[in-house]
C-alpha atoms as a PDB file:
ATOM      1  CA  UNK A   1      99.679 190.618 -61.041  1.00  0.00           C
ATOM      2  CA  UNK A   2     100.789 190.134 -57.397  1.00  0.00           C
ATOM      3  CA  UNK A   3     104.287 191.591 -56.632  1.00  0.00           C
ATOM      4  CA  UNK A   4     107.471 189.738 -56.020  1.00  0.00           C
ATOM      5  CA  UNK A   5     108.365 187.496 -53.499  1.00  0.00           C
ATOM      6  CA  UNK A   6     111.616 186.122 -54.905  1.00  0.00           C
ATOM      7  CA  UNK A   7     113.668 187.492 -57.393  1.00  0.00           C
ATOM      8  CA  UNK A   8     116.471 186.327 -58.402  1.00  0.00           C
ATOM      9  CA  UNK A   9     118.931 187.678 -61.197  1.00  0.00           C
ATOM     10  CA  UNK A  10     121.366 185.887 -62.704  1.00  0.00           C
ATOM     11  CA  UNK A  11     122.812 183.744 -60.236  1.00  0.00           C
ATOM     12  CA  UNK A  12     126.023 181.281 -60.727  1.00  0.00           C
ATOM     13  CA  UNK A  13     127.465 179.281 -58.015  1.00  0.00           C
ATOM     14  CA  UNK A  14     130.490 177.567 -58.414  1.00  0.00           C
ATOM     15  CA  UNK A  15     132.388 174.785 -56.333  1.00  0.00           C
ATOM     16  CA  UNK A  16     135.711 173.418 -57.246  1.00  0.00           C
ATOM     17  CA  UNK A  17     136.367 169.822 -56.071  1.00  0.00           C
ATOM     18  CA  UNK A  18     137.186 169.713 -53.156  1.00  0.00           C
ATOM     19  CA  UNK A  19     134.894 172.505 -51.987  1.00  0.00           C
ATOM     20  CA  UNK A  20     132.212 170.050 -52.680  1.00  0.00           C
ATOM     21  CA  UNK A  21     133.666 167.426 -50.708  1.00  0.00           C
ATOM     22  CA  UNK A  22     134.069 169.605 -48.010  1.00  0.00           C
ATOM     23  CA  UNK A  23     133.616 168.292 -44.498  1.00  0.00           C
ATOM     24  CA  UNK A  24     133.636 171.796 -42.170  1.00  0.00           C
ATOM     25  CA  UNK A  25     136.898 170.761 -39.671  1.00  0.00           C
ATOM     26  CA  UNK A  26     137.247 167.912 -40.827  1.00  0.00           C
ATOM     27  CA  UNK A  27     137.903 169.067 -44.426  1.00  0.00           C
ATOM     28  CA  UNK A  28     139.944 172.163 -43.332  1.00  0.00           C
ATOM     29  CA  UNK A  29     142.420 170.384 -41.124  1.00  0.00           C
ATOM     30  CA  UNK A  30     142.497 167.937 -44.189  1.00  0.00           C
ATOM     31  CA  UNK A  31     143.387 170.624 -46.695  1.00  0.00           C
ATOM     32  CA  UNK A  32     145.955 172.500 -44.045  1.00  0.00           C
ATOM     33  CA  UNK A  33     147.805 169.262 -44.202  1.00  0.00           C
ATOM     34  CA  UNK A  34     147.781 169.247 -47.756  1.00  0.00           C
ATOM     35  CA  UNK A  35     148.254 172.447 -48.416  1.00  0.00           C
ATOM     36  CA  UNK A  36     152.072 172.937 -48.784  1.00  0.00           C
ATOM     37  CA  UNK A  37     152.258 170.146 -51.599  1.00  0.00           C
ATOM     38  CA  UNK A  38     149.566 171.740 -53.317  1.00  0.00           C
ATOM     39  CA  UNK A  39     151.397 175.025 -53.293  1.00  0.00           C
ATOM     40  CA  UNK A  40     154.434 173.021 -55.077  1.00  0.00           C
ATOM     41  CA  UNK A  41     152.820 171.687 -57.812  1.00  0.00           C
ATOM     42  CA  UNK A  42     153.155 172.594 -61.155  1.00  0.00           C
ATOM     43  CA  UNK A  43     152.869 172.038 -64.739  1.00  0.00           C
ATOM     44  CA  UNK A  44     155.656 172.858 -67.269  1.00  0.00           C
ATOM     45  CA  UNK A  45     156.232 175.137 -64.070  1.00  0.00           C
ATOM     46  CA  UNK A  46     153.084 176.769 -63.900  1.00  0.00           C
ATOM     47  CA  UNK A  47     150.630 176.615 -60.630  1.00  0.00           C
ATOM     48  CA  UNK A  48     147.878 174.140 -61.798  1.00  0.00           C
ATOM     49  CA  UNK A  49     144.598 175.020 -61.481  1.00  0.00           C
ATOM     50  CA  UNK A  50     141.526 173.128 -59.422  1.00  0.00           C
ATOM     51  CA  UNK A  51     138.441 172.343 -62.210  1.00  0.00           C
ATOM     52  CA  UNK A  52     135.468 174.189 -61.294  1.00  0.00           C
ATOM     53  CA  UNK A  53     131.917 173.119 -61.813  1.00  0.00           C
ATOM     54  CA  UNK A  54     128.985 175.813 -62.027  1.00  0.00           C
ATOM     55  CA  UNK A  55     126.468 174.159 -59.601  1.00  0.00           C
ATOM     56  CA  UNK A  56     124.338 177.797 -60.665  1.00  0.00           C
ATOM     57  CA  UNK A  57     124.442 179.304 -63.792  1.00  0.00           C
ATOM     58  CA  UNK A  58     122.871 181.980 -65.034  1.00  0.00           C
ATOM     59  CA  UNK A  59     119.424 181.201 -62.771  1.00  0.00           C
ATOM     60  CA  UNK A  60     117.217 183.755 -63.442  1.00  0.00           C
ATOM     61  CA  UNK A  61     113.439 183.768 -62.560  1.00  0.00           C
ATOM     62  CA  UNK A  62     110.841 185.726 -60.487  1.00  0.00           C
ATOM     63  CA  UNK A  63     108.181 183.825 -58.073  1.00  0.00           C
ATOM     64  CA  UNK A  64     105.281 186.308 -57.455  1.00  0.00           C
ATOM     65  CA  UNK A  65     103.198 186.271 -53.875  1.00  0.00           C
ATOM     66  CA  UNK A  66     101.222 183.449 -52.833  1.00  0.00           C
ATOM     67  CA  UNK A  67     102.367 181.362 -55.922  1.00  0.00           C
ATOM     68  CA  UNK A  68     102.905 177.730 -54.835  1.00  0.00           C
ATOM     69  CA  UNK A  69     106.664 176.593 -57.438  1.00  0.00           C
ATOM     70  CA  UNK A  70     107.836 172.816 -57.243  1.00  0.00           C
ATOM     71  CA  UNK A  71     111.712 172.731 -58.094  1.00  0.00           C
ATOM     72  CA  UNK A  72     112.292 170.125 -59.913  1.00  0.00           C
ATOM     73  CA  UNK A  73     115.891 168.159 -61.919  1.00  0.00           C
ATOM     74  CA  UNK A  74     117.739 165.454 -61.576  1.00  0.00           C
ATOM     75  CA  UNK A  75     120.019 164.843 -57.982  1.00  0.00           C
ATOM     76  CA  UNK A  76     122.903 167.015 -59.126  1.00  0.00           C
ATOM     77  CA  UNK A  77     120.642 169.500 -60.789  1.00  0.00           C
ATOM     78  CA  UNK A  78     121.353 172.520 -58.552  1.00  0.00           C
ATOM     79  CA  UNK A  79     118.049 172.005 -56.885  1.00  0.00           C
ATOM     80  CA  UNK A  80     119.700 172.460 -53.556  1.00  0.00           C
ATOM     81  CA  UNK A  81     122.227 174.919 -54.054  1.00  0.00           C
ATOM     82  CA  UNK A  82     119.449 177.175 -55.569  1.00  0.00           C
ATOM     83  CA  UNK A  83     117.764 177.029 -52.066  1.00  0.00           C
ATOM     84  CA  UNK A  84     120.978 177.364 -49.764  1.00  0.00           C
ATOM     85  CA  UNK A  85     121.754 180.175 -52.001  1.00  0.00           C
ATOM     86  CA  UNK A  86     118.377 181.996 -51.734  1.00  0.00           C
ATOM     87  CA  UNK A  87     118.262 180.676 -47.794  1.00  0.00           C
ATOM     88  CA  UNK A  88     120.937 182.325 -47.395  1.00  0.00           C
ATOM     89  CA  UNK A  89     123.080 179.502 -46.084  1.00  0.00           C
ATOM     90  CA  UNK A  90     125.317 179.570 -49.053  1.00  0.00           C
ATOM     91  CA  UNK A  91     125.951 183.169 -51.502  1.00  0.00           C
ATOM     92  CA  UNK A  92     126.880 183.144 -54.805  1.00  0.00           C
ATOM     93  CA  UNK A  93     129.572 183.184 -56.974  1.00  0.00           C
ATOM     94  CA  UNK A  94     127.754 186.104 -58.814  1.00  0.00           C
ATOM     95  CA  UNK A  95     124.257 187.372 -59.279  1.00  0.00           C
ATOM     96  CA  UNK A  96     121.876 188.355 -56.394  1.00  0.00           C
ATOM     97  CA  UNK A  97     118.562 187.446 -55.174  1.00  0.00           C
ATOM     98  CA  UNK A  98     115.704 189.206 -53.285  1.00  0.00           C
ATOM     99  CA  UNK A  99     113.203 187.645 -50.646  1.00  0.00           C
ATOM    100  CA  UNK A 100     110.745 189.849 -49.579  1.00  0.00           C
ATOM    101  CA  UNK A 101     109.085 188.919 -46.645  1.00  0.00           C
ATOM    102  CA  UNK A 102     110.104 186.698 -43.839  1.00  0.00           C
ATOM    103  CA  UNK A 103     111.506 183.187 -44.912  1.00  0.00           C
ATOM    104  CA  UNK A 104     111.396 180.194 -43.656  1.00  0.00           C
ATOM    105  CA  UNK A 105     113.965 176.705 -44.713  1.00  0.00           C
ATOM    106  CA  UNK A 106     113.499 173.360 -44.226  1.00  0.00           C
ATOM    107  CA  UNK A 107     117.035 172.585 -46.192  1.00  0.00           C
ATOM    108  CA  UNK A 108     119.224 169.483 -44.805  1.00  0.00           C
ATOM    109  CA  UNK A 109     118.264 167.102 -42.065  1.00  0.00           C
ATOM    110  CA  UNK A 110     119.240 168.843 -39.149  1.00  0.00           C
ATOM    111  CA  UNK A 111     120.321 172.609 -40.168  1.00  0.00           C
ATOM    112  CA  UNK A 112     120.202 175.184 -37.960  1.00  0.00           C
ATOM    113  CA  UNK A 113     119.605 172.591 -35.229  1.00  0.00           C
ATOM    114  CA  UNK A 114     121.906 171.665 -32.052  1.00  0.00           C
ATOM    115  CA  UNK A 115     122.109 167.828 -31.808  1.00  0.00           C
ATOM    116  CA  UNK A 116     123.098 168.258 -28.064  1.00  0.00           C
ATOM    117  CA  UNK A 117     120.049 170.004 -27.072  1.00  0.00           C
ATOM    118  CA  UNK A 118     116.414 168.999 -26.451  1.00  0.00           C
ATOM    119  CA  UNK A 119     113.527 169.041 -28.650  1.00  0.00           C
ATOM    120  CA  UNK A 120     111.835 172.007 -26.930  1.00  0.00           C
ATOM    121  CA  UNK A 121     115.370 173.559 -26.559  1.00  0.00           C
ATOM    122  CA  UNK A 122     115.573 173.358 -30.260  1.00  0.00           C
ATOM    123  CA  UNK A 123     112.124 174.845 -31.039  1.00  0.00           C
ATOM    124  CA  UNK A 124     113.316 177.721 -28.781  1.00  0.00           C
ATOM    125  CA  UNK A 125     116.998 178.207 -30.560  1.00  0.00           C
ATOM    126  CA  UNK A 126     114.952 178.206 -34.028  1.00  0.00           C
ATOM    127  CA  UNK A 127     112.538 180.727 -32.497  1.00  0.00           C
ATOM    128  CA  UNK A 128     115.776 182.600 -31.489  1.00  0.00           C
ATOM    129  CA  UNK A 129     117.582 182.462 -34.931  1.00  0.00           C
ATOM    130  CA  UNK A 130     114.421 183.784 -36.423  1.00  0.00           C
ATOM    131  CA  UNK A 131     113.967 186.737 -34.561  1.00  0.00           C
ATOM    132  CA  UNK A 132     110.863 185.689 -32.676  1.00  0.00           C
ATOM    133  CA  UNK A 133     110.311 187.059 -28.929  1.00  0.00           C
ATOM    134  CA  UNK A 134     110.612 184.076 -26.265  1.00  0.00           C
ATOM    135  CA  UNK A 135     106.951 184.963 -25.330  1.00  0.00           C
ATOM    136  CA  UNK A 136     105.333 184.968 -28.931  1.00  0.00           C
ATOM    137  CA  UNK A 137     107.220 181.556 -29.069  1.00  0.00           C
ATOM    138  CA  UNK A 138     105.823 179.909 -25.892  1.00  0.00           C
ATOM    139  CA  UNK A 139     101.972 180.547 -27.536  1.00  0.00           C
ATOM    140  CA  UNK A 140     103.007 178.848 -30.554  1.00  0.00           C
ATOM    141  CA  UNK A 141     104.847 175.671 -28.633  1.00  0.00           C
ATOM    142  CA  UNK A 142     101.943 173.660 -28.256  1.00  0.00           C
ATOM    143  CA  UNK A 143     100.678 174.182 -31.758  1.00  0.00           C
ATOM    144  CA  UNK A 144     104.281 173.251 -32.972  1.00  0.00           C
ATOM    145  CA  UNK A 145     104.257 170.259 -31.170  1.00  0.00           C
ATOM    146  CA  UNK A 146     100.817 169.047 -32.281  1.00  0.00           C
ATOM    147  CA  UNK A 147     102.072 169.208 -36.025  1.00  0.00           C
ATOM    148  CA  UNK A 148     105.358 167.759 -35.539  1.00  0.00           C
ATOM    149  CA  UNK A 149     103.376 164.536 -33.782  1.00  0.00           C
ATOM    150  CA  UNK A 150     106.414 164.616 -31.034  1.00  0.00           C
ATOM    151  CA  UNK A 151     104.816 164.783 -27.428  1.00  0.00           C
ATOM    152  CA  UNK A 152     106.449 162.007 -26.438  1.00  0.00           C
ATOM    153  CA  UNK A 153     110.014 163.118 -27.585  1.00  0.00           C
ATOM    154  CA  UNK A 154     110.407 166.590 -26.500  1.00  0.00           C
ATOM    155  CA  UNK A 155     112.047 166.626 -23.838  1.00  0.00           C
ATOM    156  CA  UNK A 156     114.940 163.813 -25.123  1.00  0.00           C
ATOM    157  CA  UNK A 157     118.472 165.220 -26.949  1.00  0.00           C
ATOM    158  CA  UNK A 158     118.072 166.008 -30.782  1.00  0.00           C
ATOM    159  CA  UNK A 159     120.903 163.694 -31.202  1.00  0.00           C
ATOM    160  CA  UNK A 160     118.421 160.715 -30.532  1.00  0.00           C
ATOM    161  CA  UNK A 161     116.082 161.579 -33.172  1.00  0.00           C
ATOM    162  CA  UNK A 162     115.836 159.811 -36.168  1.00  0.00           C
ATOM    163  CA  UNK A 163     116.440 161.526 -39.522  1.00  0.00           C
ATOM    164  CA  UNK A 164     112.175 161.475 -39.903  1.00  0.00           C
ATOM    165  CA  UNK A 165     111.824 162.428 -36.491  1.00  0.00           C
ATOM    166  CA  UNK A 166     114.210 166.003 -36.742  1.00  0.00           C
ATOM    167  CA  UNK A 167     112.500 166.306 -40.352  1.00  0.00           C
ATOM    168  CA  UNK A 168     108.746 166.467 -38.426  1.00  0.00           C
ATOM    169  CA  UNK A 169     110.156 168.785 -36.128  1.00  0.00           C
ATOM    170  CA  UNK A 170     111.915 171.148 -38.814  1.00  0.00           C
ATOM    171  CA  UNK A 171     108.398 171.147 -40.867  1.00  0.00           C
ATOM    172  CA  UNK A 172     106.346 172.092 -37.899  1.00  0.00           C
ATOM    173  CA  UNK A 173     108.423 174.915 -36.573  1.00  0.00           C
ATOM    174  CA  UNK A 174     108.742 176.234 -39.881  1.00  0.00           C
ATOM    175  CA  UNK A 175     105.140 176.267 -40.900  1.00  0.00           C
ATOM    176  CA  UNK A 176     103.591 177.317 -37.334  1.00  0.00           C
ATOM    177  CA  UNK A 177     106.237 180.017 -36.874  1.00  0.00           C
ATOM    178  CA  UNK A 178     104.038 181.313 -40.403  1.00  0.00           C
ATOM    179  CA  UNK A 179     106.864 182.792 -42.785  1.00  0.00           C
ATOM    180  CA  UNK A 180     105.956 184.888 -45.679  1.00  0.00           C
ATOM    181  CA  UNK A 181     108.293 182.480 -47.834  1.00  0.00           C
ATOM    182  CA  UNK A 182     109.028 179.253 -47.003  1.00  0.00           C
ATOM    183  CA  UNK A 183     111.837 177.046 -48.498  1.00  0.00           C
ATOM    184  CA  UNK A 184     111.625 173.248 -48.636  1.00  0.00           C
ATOM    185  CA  UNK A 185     114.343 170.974 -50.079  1.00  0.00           C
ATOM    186  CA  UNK A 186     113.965 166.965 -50.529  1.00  0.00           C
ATOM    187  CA  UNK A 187     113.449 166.304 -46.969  1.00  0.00           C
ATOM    188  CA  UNK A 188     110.154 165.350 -46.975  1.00  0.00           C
ATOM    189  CA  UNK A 189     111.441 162.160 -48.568  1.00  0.00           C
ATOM    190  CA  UNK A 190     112.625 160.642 -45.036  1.00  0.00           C
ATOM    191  CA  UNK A 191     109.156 161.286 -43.429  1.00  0.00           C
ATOM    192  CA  UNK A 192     106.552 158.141 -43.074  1.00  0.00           C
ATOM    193  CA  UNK A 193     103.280 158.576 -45.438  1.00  0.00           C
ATOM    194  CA  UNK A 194     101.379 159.614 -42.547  1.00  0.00           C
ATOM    195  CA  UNK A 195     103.518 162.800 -41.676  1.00  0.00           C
ATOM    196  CA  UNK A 196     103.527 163.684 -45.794  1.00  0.00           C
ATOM    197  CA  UNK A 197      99.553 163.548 -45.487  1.00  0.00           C
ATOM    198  CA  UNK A 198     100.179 166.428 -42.416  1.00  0.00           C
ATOM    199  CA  UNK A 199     102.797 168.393 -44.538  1.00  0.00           C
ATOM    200  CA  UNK A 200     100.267 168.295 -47.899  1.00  0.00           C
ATOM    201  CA  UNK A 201      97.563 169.781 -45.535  1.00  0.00           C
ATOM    202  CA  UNK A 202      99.406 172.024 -43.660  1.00  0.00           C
ATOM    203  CA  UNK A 203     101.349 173.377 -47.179  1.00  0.00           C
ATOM    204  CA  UNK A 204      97.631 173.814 -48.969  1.00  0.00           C
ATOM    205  CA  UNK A 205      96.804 175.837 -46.112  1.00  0.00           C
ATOM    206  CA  UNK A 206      99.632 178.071 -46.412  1.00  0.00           C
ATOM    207  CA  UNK A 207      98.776 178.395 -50.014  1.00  0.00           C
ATOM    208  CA  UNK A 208      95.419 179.518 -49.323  1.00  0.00           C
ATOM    209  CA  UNK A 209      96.669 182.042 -46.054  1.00  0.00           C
ATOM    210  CA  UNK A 210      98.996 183.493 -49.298  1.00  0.00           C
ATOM    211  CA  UNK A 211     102.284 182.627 -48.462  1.00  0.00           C
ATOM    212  CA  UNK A 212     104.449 181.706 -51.294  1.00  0.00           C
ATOM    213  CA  UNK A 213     106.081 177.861 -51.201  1.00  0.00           C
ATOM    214  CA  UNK A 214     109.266 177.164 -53.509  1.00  0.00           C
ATOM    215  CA  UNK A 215     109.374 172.857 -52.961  1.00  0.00           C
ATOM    216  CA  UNK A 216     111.855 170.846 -54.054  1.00  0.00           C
ATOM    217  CA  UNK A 217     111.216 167.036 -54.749  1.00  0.00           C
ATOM    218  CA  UNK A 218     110.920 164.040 -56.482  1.00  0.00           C
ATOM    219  CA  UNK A 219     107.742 163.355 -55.100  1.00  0.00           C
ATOM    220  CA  UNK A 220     105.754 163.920 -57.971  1.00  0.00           C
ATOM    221  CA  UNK A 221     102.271 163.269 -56.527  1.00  0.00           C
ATOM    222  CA  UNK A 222     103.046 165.408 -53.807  1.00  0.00           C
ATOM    223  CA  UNK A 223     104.043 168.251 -55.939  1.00  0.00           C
ATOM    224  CA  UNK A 224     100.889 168.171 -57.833  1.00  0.00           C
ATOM    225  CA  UNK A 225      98.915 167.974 -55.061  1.00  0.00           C
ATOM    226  CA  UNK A 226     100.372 171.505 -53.809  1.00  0.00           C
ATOM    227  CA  UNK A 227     102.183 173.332 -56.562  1.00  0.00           C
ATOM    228  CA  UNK A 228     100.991 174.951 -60.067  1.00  0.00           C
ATOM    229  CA  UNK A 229     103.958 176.000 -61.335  1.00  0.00           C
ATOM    230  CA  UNK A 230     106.895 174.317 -61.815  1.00  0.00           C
ATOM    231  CA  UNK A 231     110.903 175.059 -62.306  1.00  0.00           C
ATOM    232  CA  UNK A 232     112.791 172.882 -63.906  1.00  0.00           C
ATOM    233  CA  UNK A 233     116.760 173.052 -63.385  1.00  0.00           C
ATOM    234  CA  UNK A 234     119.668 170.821 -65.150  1.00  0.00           C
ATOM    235  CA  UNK A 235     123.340 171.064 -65.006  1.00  0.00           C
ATOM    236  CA  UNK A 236     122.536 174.167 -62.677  1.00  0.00           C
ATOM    237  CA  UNK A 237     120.836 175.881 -65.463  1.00  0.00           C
ATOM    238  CA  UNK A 238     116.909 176.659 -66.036  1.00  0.00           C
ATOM    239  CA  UNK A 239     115.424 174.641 -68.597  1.00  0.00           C
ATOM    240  CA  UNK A 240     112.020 174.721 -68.221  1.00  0.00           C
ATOM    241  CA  UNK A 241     109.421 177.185 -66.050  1.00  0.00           C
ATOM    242  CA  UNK A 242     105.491 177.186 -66.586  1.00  0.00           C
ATOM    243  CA  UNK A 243     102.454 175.387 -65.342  1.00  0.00           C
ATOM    244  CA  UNK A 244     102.857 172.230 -63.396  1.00  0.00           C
ATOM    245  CA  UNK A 245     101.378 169.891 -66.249  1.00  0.00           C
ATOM    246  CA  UNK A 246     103.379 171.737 -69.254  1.00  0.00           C
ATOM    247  CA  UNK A 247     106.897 171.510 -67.267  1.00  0.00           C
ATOM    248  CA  UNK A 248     106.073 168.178 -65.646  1.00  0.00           C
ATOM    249  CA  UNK A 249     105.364 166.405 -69.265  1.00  0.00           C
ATOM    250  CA  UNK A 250     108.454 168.038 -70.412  1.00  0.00           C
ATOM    251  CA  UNK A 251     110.279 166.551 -68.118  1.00  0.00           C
ATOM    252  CA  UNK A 252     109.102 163.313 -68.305  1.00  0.00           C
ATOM    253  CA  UNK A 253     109.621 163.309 -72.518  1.00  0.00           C
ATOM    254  CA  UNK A 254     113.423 164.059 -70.769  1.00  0.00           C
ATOM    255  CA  UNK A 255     114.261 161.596 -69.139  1.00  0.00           C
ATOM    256  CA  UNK A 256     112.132 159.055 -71.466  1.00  0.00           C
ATOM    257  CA  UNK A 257     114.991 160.127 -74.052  1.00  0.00           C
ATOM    258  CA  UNK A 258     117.586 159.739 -71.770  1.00  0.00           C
ATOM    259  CA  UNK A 259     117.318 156.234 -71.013  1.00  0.00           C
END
């Protein structure tokens, strides 16, 4: 049995309101503004207090080495908090979770990215973020750019990239830069069938090189095409985990019923 790549332990995550409406500036000159009237009211002269909603709870599962895990639920699931969380964008409420080995995360279109700066300035700021030496990044570049298929865009401001453009360039930099983890969200769902033909490739060769893959999607012919086990989350809880085929018919019988 191969060791451990991810662990995680009892996780729970949770967001009240307007936390999940948040908005970075935006949202915190928004609640500044609001916050003395929310300091004043009461019921029967008691503070009131904000719902909560567990976006995690109680997520508890281990992914060994080289094992290739589609994440799979409904939007709303916790599909993406799960990731943020173990990305360590995001921590949570309670719980932990281990990653052991260098990760990689292809989460939101455009994280970790600076709209203002170029392509290849972006490659280099990722390569930065990650730890990598300047050097050991300039032998990867070209190799980087081959598999994001942008040659012709490199040298032109992230901020004129199209969401499937800054998604090719996310994918490539993540997979050439060769993480012992890597982390994918629903992204790939912006990319052109041509790129996703790349990605499938480029993921089965990852698989094979032994680095472990957790994938989130909807893509369900993409997920079989790369994953053999599946996780299966709903109402941030886990409701399913085994093989691709058992999980996957589950899931399907689910949301048969639910219609």
């Amino acid at each position: 049995m191969n060791a451990a790549a991810i662990s995680a332990r009892h996780l729970y995550k949770q967001f009240t309101p307007r936390a999940m409406y948040s908005r970075g500036l935006r949202f915190a000159i928004d609640r500044a503004a609001r916050a003395p009237l929310q300091r004043t009211t009461s019921v029967n002269g008691h503070r009131r207090r904000e719902d909560t909603r567990w976006a995690l709870y109680d997520v508890s599962f281990e992914i060994a080495c080289g094992e290739c895990v589609a994440l799979i639920g409904h939007n709303g699931a916790g599909k993406s908090v799960l990731l943020r969380t173990l990305a360590r964008v995001s921590y949570p409420t309670r719980g932990e979770a281990d990653l052991y080995g260098s990760v990689g995360a292809v989460l939101d279109v455009g994280v970790g990215f600076n709209r203002e700066l170029t392509g290849r300035e972006n490659i280099f700021l990722q390569g930065a973020i990650l730890g990598i030496k300047k050097q050991e990044l300039a032998k990867r570049l070209d190799a980087i750019v081959a598999l994001s298929g942008m040659q012709d865009f490199l040298q032109e401001p992230l901020k004129t990239y199209s969401n499937g453009m800054q998604v090719r360039l996310a994918f490539a930099i993540a997979a050439q830069l060769e993480p012992e983890i890597l982390l994918m969200d629903e992204v790939l769902a912006v990319a052109d069938e041509e790129f996703i033909r790349v990605c499938v490739q480029k993921l089965r060769d990852l698989k094979n090189e032994g680095r472990t893959i957790l994938l989130a999607s909807h893509d369900i012919t993409l997920l079989s095409q790369v994953c053999t086990r599946a996780l299966w989350l709903e109402r941030g809880r886990v409701v399913g985990d085994g093989g691709m085929d058992e999980i996957m018919a589950q899931y399907h019988a689910h949301a048969s019923a639910s219609l």
